[in-house]
Protein backbone atom coordinates (compact mmCIF):
# COMPACT_ATOMS: atom_id res chain seq x y z
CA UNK A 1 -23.14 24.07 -6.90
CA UNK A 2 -22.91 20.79 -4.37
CA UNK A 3 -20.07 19.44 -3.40
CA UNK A 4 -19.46 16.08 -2.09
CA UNK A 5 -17.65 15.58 1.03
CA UNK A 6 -17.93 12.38 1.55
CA UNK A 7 -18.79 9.06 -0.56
CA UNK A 8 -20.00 6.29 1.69
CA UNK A 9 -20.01 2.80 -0.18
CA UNK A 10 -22.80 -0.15 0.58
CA UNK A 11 -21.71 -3.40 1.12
CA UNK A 12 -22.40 -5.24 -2.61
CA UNK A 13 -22.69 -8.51 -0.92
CA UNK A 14 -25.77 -6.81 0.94
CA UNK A 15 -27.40 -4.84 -1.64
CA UNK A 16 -26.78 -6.95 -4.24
CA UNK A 17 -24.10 -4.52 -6.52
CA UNK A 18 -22.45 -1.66 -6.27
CA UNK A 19 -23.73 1.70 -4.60
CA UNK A 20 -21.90 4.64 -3.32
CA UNK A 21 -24.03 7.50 -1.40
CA UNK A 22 -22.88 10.71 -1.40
CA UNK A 23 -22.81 13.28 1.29
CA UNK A 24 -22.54 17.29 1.46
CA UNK A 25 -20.23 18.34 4.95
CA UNK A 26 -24.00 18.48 6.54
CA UNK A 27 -24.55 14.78 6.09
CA UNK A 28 -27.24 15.52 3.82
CA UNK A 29 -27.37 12.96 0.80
CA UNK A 30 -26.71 14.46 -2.52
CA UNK A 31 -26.81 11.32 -4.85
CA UNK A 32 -26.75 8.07 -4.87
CA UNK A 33 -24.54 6.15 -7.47
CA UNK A 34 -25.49 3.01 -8.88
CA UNK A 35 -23.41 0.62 -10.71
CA UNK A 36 -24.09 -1.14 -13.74
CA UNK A 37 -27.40 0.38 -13.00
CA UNK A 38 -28.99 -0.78 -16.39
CA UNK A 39 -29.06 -4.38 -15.28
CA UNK A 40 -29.70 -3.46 -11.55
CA UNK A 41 -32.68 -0.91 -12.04
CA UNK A 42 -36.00 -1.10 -14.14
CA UNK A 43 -36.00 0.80 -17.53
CA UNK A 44 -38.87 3.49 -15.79
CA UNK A 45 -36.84 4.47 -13.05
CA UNK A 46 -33.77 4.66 -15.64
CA UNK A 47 -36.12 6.88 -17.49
CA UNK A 48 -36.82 9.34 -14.49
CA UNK A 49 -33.18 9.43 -13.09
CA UNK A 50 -31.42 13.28 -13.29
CA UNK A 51 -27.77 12.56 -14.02
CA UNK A 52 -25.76 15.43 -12.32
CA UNK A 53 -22.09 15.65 -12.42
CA UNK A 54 -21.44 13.99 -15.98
CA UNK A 55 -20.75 15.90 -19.11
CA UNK A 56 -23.67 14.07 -20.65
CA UNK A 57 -26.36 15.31 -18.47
């Protein structure tokens, strides 16, 4: 299993919302969260996304 070492959050003023990245102790991204992503992101890419750490995926 992956486990996240460290959470990095964007700027919202930059991107436009809220996005934290997540990191393994490598510095290799594991996910990328996105806020209120149903009114950020278009319905296809909602479609494709793998939810991973949730007890709903």
């Amino acid at each position: 299993m992956l486990e996240v070492a460290h959470m990095c959050p964007c700027d919202p003023v930059q991107v436009g919302g809220t996005i934290n990245l997540d990191f393994d102790e490598y510095g290799r991204l594991l996910g990328v969260e996105v806020l209120a992503a149903d009114v950020k992101l278009p319905q296809y890419l909602l479609d494709a996304a793998e939810r991973i750490g949730t007890e709903d995926a």
